[in-house]
C-alpha atoms as a PDB file:
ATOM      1  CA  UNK A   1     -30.254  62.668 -89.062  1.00  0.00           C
ATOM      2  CA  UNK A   2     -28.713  61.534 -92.314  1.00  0.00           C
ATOM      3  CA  UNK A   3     -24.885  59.948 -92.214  1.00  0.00           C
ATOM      4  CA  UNK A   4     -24.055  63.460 -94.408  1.00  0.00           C
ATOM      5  CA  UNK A   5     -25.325  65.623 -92.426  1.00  0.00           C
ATOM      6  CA  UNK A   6     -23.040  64.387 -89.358  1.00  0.00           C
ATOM      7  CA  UNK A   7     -19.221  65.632 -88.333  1.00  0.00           C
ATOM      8  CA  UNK A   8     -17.236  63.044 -86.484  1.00  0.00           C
ATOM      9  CA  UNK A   9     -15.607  64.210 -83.348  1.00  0.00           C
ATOM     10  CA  UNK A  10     -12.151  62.813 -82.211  1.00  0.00           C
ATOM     11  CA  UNK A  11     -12.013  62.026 -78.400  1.00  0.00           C
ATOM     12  CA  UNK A  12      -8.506  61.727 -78.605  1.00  0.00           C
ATOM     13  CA  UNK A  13      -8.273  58.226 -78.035  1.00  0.00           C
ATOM     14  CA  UNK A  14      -8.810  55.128 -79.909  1.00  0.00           C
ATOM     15  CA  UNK A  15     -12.381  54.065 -80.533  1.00  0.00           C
ATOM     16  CA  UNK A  16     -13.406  50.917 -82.609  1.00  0.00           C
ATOM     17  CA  UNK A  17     -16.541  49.932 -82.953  1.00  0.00           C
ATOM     18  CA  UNK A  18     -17.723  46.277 -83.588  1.00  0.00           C
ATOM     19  CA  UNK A  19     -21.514  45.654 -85.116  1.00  0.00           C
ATOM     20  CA  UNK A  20     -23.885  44.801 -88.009  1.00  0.00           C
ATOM     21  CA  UNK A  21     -26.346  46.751 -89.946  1.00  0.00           C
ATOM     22  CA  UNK A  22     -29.201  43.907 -89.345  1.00  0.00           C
ATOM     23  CA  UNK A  23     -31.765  43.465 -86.460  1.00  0.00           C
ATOM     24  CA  UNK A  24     -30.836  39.956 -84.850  1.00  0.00           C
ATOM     25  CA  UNK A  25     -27.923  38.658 -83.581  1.00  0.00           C
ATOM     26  CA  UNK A  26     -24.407  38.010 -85.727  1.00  0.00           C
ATOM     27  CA  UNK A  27     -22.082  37.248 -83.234  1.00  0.00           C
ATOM     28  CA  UNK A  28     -20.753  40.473 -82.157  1.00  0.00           C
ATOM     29  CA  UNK A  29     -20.401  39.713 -78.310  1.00  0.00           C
ATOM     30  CA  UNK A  30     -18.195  37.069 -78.686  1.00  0.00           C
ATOM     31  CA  UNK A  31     -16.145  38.908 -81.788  1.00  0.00           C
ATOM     32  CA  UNK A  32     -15.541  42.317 -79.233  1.00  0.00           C
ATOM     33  CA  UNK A  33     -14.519  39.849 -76.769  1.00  0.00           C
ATOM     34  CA  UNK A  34     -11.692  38.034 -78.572  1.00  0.00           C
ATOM     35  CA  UNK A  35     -10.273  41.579 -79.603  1.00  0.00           C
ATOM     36  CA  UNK A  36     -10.376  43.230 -76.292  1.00  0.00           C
ATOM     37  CA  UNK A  37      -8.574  40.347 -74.595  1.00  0.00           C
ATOM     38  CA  UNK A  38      -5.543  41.302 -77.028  1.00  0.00           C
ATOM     39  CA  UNK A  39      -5.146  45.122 -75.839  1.00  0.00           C
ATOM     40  CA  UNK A  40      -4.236  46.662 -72.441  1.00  0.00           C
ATOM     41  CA  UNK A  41      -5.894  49.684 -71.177  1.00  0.00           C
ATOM     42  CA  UNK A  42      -8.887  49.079 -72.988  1.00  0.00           C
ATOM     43  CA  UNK A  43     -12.840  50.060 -72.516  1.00  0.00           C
ATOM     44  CA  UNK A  44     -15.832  48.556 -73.830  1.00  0.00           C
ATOM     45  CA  UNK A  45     -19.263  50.815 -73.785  1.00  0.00           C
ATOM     46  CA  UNK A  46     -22.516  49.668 -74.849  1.00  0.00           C
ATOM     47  CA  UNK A  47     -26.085  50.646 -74.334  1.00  0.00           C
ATOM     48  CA  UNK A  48     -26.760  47.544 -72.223  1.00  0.00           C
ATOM     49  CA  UNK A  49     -29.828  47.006 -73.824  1.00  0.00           C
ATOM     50  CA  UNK A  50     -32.563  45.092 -71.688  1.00  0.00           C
ATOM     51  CA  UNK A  51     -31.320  46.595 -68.919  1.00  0.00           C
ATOM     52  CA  UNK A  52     -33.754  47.567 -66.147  1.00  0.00           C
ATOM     53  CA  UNK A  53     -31.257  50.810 -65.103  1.00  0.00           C
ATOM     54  CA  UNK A  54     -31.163  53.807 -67.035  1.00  0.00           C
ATOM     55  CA  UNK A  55     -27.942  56.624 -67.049  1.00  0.00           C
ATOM     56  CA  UNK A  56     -24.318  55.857 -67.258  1.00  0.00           C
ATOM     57  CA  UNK A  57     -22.875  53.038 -64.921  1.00  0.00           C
ATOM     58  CA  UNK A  58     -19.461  51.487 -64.722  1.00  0.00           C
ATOM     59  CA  UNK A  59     -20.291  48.035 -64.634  1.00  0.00           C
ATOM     60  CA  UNK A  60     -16.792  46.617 -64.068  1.00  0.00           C
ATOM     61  CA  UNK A  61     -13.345  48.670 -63.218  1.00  0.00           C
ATOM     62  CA  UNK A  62     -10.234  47.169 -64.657  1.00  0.00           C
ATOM     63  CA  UNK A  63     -10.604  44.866 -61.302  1.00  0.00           C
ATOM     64  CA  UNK A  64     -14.578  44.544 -60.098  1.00  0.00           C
ATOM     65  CA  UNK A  65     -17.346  43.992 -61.417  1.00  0.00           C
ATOM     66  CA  UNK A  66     -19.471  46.843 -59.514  1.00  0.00           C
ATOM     67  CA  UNK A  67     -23.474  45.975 -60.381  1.00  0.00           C
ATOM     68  CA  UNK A  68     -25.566  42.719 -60.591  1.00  0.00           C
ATOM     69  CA  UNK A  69     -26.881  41.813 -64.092  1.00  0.00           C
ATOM     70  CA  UNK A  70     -30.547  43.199 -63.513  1.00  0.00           C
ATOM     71  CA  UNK A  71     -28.348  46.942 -63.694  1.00  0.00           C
ATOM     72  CA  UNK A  72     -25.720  46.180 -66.865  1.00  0.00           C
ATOM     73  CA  UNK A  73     -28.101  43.619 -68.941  1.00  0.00           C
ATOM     74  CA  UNK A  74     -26.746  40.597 -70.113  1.00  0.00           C
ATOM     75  CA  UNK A  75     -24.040  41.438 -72.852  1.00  0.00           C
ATOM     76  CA  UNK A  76     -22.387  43.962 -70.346  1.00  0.00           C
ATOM     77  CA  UNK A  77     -22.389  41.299 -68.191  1.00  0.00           C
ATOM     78  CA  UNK A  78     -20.699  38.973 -70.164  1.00  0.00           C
ATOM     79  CA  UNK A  79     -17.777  41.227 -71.509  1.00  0.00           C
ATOM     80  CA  UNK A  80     -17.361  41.858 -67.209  1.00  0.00           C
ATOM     81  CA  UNK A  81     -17.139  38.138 -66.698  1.00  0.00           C
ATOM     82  CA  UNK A  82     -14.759  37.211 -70.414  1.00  0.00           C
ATOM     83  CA  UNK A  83     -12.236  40.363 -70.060  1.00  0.00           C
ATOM     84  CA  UNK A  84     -11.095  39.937 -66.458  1.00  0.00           C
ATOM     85  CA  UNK A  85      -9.364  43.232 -66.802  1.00  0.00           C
ATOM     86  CA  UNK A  86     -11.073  45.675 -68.906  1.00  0.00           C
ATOM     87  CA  UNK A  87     -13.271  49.056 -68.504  1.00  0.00           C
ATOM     88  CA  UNK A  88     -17.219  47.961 -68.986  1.00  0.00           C
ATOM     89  CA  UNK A  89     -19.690  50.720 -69.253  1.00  0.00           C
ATOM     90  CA  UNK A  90     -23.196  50.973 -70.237  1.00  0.00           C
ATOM     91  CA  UNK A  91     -24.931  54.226 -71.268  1.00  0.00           C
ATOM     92  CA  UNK A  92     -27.675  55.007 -73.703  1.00  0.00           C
ATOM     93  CA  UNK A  93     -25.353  58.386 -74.604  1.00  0.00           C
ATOM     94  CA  UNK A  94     -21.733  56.876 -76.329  1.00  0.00           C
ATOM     95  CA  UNK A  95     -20.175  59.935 -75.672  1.00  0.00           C
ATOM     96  CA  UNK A  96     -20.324  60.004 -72.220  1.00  0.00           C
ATOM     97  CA  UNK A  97     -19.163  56.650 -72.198  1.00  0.00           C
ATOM     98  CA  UNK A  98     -15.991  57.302 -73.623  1.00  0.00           C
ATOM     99  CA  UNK A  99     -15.576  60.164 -72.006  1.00  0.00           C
ATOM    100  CA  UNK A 100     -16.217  58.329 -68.413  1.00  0.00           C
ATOM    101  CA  UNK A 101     -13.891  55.287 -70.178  1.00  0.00           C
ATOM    102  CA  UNK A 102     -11.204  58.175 -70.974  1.00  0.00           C
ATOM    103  CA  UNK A 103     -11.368  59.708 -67.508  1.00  0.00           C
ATOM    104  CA  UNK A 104     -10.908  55.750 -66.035  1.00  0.00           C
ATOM    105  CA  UNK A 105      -7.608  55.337 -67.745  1.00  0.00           C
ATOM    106  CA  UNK A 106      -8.381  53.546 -71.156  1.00  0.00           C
ATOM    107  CA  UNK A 107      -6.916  53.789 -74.089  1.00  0.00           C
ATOM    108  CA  UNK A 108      -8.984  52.245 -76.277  1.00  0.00           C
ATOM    109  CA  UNK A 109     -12.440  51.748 -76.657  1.00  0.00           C
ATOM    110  CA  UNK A 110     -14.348  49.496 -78.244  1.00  0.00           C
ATOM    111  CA  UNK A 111     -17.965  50.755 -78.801  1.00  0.00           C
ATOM    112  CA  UNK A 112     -20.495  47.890 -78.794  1.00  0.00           C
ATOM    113  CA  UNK A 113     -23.504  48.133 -81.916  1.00  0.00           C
ATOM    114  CA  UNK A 114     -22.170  51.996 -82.858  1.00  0.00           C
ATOM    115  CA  UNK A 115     -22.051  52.095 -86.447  1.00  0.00           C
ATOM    116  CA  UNK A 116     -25.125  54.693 -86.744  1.00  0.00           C
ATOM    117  CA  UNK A 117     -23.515  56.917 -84.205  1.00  0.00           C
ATOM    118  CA  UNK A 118     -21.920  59.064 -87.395  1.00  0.00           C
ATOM    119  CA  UNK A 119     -21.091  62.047 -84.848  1.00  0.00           C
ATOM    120  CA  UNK A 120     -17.979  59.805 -83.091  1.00  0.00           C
ATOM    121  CA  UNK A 121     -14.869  59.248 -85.110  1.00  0.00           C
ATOM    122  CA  UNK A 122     -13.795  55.767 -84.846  1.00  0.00           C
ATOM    123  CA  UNK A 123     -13.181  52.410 -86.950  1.00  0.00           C
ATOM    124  CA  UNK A 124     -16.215  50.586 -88.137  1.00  0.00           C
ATOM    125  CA  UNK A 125     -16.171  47.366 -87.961  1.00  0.00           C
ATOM    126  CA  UNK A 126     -19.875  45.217 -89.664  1.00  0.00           C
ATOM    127  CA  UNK A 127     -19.915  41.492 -89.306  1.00  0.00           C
ATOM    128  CA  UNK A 128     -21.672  40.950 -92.932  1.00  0.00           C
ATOM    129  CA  UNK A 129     -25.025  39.013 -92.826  1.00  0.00           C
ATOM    130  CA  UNK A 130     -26.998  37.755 -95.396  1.00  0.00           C
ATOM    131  CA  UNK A 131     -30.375  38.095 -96.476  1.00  0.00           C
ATOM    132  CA  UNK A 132     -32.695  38.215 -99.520  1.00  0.00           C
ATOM    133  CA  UNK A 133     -34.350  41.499 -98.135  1.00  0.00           C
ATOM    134  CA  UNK A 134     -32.168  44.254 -98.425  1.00  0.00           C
ATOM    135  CA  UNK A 135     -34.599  46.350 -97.754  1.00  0.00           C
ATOM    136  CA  UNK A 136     -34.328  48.842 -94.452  1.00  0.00           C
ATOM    137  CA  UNK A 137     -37.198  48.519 -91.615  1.00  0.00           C
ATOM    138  CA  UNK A 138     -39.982  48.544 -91.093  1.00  0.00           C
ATOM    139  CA  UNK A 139     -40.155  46.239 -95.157  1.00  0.00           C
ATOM    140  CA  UNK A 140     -36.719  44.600 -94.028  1.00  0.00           C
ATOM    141  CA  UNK A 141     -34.018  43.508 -91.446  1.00  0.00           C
ATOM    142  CA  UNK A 142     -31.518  46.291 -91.794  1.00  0.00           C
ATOM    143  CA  UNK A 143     -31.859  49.147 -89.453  1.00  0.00           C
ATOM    144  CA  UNK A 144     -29.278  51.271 -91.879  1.00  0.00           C
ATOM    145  CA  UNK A 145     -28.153  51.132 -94.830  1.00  0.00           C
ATOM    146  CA  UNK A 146     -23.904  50.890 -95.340  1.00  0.00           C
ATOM    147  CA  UNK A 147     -23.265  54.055 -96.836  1.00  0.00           C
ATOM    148  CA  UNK A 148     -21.109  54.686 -99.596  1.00  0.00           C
ATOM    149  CA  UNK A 149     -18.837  57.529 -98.512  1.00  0.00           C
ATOM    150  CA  UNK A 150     -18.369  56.379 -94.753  1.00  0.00           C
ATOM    151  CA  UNK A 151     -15.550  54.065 -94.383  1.00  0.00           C
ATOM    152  CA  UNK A 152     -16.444  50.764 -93.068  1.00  0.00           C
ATOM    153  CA  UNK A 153     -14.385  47.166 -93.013  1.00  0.00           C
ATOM    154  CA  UNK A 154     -16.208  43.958 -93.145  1.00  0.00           C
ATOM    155  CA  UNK A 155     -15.920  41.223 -91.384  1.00  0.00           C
ATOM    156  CA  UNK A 156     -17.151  37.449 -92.824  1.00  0.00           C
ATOM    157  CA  UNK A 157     -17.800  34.655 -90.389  1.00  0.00           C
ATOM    158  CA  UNK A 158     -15.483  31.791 -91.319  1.00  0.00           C
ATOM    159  CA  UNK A 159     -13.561  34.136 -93.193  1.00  0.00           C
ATOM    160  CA  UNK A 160     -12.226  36.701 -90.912  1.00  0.00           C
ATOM    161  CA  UNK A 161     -13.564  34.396 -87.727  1.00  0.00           C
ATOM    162  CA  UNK A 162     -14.745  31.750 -86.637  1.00  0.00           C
ATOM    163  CA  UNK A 163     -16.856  30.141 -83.951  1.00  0.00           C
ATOM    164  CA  UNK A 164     -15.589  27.802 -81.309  1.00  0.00           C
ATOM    165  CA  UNK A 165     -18.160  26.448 -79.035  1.00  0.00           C
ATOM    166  CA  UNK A 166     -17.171  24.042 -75.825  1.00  0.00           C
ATOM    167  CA  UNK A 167     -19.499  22.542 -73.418  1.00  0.00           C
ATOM    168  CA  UNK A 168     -19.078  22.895 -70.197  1.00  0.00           C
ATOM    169  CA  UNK A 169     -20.662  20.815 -66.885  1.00  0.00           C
ATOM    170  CA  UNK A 170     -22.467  19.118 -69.105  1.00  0.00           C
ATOM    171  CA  UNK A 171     -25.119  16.001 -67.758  1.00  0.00           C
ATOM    172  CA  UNK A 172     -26.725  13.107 -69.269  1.00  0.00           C
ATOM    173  CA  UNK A 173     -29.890  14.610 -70.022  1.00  0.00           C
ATOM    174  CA  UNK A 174     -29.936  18.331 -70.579  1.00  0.00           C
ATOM    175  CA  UNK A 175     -33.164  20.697 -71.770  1.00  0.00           C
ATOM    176  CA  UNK A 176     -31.769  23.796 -73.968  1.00  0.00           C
ATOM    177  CA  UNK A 177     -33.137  27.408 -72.423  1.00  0.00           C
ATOM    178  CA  UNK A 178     -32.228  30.250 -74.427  1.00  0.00           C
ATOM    179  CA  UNK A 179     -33.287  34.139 -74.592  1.00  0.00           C
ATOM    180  CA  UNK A 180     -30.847  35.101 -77.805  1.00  0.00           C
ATOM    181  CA  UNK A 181     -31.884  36.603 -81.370  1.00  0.00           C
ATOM    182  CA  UNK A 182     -31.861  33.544 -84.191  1.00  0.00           C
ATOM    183  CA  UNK A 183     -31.679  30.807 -81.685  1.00  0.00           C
ATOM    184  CA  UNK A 184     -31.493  28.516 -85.043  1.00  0.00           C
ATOM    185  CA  UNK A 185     -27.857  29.846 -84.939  1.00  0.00           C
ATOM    186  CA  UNK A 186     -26.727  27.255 -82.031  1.00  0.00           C
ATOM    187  CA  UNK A 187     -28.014  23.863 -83.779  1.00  0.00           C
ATOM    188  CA  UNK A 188     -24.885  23.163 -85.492  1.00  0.00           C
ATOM    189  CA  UNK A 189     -23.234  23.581 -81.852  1.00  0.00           C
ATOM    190  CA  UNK A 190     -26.183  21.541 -79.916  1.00  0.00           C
ATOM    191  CA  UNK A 191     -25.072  18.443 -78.809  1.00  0.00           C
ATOM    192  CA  UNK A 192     -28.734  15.496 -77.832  1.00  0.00           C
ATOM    193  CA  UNK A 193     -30.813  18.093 -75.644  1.00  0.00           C
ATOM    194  CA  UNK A 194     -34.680  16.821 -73.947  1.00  0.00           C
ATOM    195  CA  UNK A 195     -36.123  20.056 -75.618  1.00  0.00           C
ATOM    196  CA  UNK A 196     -35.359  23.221 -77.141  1.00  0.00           C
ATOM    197  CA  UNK A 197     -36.893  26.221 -75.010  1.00  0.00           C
ATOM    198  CA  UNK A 198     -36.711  29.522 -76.639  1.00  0.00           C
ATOM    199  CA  UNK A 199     -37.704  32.878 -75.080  1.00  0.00           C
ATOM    200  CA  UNK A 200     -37.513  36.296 -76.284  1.00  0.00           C
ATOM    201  CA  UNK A 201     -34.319  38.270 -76.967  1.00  0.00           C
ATOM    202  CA  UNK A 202     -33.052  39.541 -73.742  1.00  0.00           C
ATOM    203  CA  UNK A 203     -35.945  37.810 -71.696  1.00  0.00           C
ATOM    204  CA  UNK A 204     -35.620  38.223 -68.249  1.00  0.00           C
ATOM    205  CA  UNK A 205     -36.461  35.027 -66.149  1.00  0.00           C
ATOM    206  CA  UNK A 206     -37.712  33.894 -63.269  1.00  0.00           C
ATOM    207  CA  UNK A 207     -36.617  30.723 -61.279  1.00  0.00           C
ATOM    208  CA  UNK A 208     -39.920  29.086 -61.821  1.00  0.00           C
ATOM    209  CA  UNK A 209     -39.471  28.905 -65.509  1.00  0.00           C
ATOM    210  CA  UNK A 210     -36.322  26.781 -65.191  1.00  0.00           C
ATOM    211  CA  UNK A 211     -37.502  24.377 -62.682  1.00  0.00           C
ATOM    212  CA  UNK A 212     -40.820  23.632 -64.894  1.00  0.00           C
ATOM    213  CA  UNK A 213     -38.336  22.975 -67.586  1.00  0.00           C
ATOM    214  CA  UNK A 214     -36.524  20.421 -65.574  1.00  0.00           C
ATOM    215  CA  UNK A 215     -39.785  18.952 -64.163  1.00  0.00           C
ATOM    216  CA  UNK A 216     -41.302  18.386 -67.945  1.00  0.00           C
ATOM    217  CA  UNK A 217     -38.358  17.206 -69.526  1.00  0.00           C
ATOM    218  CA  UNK A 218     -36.969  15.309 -66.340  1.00  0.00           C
ATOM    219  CA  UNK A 219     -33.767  16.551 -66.950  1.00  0.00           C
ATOM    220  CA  UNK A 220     -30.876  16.975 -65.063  1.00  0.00           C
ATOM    221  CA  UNK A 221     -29.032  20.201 -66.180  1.00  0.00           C
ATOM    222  CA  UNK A 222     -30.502  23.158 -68.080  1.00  0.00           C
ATOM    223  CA  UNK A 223     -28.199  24.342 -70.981  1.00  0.00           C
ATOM    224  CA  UNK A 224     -27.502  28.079 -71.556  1.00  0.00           C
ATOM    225  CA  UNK A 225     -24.947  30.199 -73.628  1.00  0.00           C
ATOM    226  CA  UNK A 226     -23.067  32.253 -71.708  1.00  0.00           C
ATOM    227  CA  UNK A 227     -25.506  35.270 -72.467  1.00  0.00           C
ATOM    228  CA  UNK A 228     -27.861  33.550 -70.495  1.00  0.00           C
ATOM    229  CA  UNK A 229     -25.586  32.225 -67.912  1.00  0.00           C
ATOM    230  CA  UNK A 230     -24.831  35.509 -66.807  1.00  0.00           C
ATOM    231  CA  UNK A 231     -28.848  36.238 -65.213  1.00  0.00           C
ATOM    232  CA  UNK A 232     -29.396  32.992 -63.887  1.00  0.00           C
ATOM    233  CA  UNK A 233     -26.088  31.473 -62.353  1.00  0.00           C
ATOM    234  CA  UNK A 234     -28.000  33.113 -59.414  1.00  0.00           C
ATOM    235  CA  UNK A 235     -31.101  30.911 -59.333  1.00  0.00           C
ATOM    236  CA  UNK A 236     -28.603  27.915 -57.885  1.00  0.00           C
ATOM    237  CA  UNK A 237     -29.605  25.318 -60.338  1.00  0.00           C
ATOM    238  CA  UNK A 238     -27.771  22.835 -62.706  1.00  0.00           C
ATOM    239  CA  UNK A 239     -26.549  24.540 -65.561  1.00  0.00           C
ATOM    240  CA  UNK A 240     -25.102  23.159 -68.329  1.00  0.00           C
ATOM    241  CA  UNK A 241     -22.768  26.200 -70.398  1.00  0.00           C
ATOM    242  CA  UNK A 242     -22.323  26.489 -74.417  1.00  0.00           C
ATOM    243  CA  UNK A 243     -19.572  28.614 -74.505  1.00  0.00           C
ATOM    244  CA  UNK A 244     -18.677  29.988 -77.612  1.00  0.00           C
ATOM    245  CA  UNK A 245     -15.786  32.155 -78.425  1.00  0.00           C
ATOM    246  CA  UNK A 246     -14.422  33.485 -81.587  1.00  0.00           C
ATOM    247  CA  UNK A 247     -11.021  33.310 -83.115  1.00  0.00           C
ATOM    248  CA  UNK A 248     -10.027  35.931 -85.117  1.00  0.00           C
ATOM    249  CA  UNK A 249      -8.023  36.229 -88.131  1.00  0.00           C
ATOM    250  CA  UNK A 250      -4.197  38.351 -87.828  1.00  0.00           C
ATOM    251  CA  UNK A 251      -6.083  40.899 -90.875  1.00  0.00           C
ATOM    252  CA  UNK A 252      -8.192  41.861 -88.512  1.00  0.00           C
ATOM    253  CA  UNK A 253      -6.029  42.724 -85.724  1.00  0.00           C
ATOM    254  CA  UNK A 254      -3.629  44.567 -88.614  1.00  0.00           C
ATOM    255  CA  UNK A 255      -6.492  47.087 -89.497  1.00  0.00           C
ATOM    256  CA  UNK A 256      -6.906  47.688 -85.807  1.00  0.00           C
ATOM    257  CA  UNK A 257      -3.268  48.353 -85.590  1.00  0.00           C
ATOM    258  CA  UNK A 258      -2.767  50.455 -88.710  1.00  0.00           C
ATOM    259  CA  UNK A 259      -5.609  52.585 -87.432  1.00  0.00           C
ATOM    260  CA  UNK A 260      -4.206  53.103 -83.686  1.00  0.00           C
ATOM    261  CA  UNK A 261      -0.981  53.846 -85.795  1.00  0.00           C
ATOM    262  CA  UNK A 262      -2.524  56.232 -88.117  1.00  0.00           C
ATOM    263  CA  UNK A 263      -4.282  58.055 -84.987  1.00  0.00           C
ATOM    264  CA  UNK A 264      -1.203  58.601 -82.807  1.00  0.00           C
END
């Protein structure tokens, strides 16, 4: 249904949610991240798309993480392993996730990608992103348009945030593998890499794929983002880690804080 034809309903607790409007990524993982590490009590829920679970699960308590990867998909994942003492849930139904977050102790939420759910009264937060198509799919890259009478802030990379990358374990000669939306995004990060190996969004690998990297390119480390990190620090091979984080401009943390303040 339409945004109109939708009535928010309060959960009685504090719910932001942190997204864009485009298909593709912006940098929301790494934005949620840097404002969940400055609460207490607080929840993250997300679809956990790419997962291969369905249902509600509680990938991480405020202690443990409580599920491999293959059950929470990779972003889950990586809020578990970033925010050592948050709430992470995944579940295709938002409600139920806040409600499970609620029952665990949180108070606050942040909801992961939730701008279209117009039945869940919150704070919307879009990271802006260009393009000349405005049009909506299937003619364009916006899955919705920003409608008029819904409040909504946005948020401008290098306005509002800004990227930090550092490299971690990093080798002589490393081969780039990465399974994120707009890889282009990372070449102003990249440091000399053999190759650049790009897989689908989400891709799920196998150990073979790695190694035949290695083998082609002779290489001695593979180099990930952290998003990627997460599904194969498993396979016990040399991994080089991009790891980005964002740093987030006092406005932003304001309108979070005027809105808690408004709400209670």
């Amino acid at each position: 249904m339409r945004f109109k034809n939708k009535t928010p309903e309060n959960f009685g607790i504090d719910i932001v949610s942190v997204g864009n409007l485009s298909v593709g990524g912006s940098g929301k993982t790494p934005l949620v991240s840097a404002l969940a590490l400055r609460y207490e009590n607080v929840a993250i829920v997300l679809r956990g798309y790419g997962r291969e679970s369905k249902g509600l699960h509680v990938v991480k308590d405020s202690h443990n993480v409580l599920c491999d990867v293959n059950v929470s998909g990779d972003e889950a994942m990586i809020y578990a392993h970033k925010i050592p003492e948050a709430i992470v849930i995944v579940s295709e139904d938002r409600k139920k996730g806040i409600l499970k977050a609620k029952e665990m102790g949180a108070k606050l939420v942040f909801l992961d990608d939730a701008y279209s759910k117009h039945d869940i009264k919150k704070l919307d937060l879009l990271i802006e992103v260009q393009s000349t198509n405005e049009s909506c799919l299937p003619s364009g890259p916006f899955r919705e348009r920003l409608w008029s009478a819904k409040e909504a802030v946005l948020l401008k990379e290098g306005i509002d945030f800004k990227r930090v990358v550092k490299l971690k374990n990093k080798s002589a000669k490393m081969s780039l593998v990465t399974a994120i939306a707009r890889p282009s995004r990372l070449d102003e990060f990249l440091p000399d890499v053999m190759s650049k190996n790009y897989f689908e969004d989400h891709h799920s690998f196998v150990k073979e794929e790695l190694l035949d990297v290695l083998k082609k390119d002779q290489s001695e480390s593979i180099l990930v983002t952290y998003k990627d990190f997460v599904k194969l620090e498993s396979f016990d091979l040399p991994l080089s880690l991009l790891d980005l984080h964002v740093q987030v401009e006092t406005r932003v943390f304001k309108i979070i804080g005027d809105y808690i303040a408004k709400e209670n």
